[in-house]
PDB file of N, CA and C in Angstrom:
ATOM      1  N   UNK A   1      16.657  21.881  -1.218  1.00  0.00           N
ATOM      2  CA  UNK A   1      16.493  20.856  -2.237  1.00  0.00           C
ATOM      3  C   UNK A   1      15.508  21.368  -3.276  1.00  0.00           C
ATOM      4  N   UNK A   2      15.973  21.210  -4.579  1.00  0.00           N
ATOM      5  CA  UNK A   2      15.087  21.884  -5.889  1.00  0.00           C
ATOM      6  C   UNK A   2      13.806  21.077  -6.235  1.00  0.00           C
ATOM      7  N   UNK A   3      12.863  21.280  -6.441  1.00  0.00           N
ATOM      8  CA  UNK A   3      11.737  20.158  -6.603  1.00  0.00           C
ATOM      9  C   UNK A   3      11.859  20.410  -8.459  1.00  0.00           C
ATOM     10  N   UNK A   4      12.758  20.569  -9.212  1.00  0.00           N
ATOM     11  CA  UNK A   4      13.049  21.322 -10.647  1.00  0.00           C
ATOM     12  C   UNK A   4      13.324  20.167 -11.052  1.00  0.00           C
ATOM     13  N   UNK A   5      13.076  19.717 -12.249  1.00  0.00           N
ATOM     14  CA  UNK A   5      13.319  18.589 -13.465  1.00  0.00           C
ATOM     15  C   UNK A   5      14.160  18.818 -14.004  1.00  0.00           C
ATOM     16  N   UNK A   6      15.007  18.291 -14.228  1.00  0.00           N
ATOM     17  CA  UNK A   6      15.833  18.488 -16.019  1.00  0.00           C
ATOM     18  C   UNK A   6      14.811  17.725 -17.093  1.00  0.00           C
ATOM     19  N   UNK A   7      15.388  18.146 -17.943  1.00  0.00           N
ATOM     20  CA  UNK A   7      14.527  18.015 -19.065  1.00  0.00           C
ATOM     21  C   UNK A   7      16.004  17.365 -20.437  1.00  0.00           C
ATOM     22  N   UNK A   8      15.619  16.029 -20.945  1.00  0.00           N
ATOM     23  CA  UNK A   8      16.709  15.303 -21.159  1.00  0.00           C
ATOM     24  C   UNK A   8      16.106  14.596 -22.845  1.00  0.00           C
ATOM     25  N   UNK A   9      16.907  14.097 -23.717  1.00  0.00           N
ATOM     26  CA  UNK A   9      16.347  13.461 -24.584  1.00  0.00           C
ATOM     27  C   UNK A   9      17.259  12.227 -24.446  1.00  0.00           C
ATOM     28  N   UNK A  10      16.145  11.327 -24.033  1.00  0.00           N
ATOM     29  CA  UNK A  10      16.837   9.685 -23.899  1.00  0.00           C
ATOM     30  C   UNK A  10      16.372   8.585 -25.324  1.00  0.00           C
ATOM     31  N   UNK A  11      17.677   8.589 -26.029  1.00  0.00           N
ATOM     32  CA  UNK A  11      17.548   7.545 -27.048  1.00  0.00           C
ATOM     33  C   UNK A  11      17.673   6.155 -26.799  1.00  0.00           C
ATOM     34  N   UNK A  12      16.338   5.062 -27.138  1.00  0.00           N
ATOM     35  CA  UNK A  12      16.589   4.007 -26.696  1.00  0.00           C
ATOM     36  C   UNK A  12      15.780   3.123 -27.620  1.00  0.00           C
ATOM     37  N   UNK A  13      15.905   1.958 -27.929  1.00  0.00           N
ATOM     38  CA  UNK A  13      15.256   1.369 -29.239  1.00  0.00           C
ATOM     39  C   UNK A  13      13.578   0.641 -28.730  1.00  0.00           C
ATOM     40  N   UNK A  14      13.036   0.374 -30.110  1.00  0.00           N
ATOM     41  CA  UNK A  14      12.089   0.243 -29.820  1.00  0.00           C
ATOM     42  C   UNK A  14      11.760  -0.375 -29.400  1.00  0.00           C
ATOM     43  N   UNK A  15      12.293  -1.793 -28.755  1.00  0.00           N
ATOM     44  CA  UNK A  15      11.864  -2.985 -28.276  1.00  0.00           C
ATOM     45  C   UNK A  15      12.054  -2.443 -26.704  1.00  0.00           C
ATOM     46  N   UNK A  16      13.347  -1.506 -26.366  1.00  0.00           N
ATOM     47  CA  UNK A  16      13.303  -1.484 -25.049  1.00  0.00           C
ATOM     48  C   UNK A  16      12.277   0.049 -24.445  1.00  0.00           C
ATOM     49  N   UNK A  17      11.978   0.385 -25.412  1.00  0.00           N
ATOM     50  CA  UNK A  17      10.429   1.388 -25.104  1.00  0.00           C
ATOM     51  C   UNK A  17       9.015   0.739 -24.853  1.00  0.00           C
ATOM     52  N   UNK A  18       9.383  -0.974 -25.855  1.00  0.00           N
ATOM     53  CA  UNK A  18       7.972  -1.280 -25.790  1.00  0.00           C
ATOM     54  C   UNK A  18       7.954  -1.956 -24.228  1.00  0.00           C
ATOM     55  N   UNK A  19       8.809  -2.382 -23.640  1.00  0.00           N
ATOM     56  CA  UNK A  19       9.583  -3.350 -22.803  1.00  0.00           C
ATOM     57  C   UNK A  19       8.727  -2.329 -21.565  1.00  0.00           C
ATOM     58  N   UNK A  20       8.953  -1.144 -21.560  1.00  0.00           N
ATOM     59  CA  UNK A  20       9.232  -0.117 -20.635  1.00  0.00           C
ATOM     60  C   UNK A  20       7.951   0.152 -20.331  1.00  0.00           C
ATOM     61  N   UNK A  21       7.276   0.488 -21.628  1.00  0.00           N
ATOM     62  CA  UNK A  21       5.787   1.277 -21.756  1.00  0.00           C
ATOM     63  C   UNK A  21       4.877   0.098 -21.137  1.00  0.00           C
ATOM     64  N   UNK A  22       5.129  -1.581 -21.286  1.00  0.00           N
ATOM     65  CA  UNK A  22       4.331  -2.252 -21.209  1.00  0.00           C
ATOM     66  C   UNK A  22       4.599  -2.676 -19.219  1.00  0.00           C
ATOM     67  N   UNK A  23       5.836  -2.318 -18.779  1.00  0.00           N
ATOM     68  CA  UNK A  23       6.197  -2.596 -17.365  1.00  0.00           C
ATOM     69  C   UNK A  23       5.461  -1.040 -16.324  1.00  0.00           C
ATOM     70  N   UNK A  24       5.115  -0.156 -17.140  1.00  0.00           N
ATOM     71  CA  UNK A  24       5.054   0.512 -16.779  1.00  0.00           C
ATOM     72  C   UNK A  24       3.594   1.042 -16.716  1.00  0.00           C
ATOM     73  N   UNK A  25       2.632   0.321 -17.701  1.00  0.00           N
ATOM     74  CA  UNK A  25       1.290   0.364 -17.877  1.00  0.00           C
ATOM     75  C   UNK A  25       0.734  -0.658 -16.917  1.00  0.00           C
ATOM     76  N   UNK A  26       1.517  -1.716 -15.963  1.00  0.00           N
ATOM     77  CA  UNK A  26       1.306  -2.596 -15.556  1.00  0.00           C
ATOM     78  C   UNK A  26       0.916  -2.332 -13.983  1.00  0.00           C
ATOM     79  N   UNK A  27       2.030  -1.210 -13.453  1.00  0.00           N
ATOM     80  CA  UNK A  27       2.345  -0.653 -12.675  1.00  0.00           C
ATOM     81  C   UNK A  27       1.464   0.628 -12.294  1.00  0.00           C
ATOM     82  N   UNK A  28       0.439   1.336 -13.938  1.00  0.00           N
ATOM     83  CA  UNK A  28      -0.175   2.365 -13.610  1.00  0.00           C
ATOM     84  C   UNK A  28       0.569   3.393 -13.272  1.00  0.00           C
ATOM     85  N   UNK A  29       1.737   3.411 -14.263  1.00  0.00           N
ATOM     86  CA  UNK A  29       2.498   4.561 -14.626  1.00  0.00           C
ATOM     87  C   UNK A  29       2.854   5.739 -15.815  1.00  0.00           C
ATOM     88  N   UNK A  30       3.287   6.540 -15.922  1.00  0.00           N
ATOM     89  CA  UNK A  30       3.978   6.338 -17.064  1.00  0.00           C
ATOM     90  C   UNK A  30       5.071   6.400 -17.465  1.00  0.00           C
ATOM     91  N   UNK A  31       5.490   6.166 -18.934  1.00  0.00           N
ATOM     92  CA  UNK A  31       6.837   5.261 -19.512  1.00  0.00           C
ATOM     93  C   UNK A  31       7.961   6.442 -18.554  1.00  0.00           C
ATOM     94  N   UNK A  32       7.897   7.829 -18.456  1.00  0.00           N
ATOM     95  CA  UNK A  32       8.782   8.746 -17.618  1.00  0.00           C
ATOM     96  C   UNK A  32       8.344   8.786 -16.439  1.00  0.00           C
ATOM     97  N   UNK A  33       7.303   7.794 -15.671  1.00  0.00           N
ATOM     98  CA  UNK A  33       7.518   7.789 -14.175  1.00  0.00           C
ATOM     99  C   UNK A  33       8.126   6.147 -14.072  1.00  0.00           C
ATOM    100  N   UNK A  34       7.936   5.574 -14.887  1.00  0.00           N
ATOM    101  CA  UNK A  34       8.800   3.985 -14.942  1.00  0.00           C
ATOM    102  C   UNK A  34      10.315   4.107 -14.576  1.00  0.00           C
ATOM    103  N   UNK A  35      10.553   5.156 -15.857  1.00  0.00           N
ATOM    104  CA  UNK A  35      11.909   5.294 -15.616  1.00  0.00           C
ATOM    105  C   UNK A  35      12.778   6.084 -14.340  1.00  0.00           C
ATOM    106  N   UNK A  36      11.784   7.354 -13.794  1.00  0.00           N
ATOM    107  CA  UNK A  36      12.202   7.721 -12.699  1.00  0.00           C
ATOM    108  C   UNK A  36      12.155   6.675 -11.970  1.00  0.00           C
ATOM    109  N   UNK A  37      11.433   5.780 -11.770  1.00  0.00           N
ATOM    110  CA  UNK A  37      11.146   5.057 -10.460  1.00  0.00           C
ATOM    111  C   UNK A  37      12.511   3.863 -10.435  1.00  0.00           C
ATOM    112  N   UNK A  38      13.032   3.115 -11.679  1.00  0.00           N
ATOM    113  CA  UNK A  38      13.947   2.164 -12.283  1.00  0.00           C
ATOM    114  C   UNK A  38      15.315   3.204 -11.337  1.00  0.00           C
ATOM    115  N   UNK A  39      15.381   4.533 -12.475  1.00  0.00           N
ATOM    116  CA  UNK A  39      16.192   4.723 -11.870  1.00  0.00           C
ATOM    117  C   UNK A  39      16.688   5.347 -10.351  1.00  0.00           C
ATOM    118  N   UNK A  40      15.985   5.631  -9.585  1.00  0.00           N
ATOM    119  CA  UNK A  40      16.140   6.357  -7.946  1.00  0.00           C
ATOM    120  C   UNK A  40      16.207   5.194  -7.417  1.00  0.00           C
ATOM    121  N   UNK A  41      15.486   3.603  -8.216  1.00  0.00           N
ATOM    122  CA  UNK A  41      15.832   2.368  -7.007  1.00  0.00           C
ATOM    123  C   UNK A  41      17.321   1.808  -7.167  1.00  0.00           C
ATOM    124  N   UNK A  42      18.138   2.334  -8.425  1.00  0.00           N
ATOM    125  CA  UNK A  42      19.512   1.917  -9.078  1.00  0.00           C
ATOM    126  C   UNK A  42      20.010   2.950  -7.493  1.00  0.00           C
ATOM    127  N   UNK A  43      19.798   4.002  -8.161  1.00  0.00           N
ATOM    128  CA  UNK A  43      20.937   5.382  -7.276  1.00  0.00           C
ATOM    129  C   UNK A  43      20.833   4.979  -5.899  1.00  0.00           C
ATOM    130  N   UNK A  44      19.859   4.293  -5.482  1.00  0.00           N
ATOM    131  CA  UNK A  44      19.510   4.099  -3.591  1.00  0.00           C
ATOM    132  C   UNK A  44      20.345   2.341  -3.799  1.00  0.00           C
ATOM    133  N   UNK A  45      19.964   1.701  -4.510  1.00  0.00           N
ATOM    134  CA  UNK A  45      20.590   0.915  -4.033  1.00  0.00           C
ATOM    135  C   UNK A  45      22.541   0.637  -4.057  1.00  0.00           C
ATOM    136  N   UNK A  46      22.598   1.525  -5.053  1.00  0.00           N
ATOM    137  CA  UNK A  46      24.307   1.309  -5.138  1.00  0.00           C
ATOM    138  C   UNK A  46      25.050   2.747  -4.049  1.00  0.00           C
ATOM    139  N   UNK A  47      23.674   3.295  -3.441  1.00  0.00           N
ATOM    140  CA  UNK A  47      24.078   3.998  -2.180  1.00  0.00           C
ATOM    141  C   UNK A  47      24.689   5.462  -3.029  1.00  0.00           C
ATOM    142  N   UNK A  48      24.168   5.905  -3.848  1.00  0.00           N
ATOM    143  CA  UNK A  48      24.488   7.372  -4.873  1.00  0.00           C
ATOM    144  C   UNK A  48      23.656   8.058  -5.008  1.00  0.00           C
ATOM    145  N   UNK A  49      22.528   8.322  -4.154  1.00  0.00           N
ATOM    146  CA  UNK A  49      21.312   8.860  -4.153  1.00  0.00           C
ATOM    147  C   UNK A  49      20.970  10.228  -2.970  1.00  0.00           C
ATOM    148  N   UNK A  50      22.831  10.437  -3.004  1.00  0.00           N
ATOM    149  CA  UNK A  50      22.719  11.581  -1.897  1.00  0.00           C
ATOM    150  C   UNK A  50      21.329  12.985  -1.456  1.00  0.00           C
ATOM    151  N   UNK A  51      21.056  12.746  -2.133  1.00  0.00           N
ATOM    152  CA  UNK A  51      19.982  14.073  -2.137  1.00  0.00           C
ATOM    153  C   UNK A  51      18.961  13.331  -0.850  1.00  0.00           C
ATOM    154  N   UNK A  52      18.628  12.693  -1.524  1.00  0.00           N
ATOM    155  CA  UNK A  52      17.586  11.739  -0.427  1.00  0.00           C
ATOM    156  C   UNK A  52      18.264  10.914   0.844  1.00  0.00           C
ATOM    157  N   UNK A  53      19.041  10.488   0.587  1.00  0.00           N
ATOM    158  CA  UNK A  53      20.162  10.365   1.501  1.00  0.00           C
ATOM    159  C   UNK A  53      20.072  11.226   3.053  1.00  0.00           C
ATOM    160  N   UNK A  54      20.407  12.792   2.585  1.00  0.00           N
ATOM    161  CA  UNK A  54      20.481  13.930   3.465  1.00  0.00           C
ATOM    162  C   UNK A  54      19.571  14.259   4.445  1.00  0.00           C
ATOM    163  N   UNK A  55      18.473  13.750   3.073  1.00  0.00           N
ATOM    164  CA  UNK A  55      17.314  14.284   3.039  1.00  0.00           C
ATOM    165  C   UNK A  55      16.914  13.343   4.747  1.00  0.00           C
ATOM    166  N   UNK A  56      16.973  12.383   4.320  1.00  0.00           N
ATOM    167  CA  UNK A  56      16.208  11.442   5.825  1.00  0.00           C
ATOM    168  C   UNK A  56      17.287  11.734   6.801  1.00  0.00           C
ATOM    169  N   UNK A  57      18.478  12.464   6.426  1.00  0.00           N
ATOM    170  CA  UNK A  57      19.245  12.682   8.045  1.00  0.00           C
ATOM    171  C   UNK A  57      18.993  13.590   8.401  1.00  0.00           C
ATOM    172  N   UNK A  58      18.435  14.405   7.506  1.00  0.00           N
ATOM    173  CA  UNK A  58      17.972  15.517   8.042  1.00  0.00           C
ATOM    174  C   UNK A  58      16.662  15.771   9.219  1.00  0.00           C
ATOM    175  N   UNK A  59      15.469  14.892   8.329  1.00  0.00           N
ATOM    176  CA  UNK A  59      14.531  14.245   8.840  1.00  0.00           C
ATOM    177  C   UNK A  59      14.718  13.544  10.266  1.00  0.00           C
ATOM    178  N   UNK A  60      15.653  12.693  10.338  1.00  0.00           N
ATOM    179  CA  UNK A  60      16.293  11.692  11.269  1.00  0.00           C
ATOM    180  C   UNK A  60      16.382  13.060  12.795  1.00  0.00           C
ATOM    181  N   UNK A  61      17.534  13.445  12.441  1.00  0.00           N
ATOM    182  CA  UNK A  61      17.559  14.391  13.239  1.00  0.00           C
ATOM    183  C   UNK A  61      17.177  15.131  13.945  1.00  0.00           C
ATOM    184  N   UNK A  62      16.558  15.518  13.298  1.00  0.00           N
ATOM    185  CA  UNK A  62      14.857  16.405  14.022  1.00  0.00           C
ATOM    186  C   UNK A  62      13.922  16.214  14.744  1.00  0.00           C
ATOM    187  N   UNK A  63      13.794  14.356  14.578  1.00  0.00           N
ATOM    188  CA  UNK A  63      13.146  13.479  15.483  1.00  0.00           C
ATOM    189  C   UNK A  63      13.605  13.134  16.690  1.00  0.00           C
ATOM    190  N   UNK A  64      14.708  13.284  16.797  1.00  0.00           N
ATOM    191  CA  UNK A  64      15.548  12.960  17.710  1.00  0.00           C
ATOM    192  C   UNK A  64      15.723  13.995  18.979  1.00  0.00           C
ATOM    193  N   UNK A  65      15.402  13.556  20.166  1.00  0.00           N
ATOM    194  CA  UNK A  65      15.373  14.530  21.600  1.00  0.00           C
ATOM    195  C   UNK A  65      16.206  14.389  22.171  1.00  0.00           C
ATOM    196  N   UNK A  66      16.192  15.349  22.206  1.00  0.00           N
ATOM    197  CA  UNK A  66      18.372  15.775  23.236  1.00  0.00           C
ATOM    198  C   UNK A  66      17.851  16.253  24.717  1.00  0.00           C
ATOM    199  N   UNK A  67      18.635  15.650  25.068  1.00  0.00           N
ATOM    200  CA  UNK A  67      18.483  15.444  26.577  1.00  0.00           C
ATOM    201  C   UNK A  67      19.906  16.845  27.125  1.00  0.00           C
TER     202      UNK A  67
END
């Protein structure tokens, strides 16, 4: 698993930046950890978040003692 960013230019208007910056100053974030965070709870909850997904079966697994 890559710990690597993409690097993206997201156009979005100003009311929903101020929307963002102010949910996100609230939270003790910032406006690009708001949005990571918005979006990985979208990808986990509609179950499309395979990476992390794996990731805990992988985890899962390992914990697990075989008899």
């Amino acid at each position: 698993m890559s710990l690597a960013k993409k690097t993206f230019v997201l156009r979005i208007n100003d009311e929903t930046f101020s929307a963002l910056a102010k949910w996100a100053e609230d939270e003790f974030r910032s406006v690009n950890g708001q949005i990571e965070m918005i979006l990985d709870k979208a990808l986990k909850d509609v179950g499309r978040n395979k990476i992390k997904t794996d990731a805990v079966k992988i985890k899962t697994n390992h914990n697990k003692v075989e008899k």
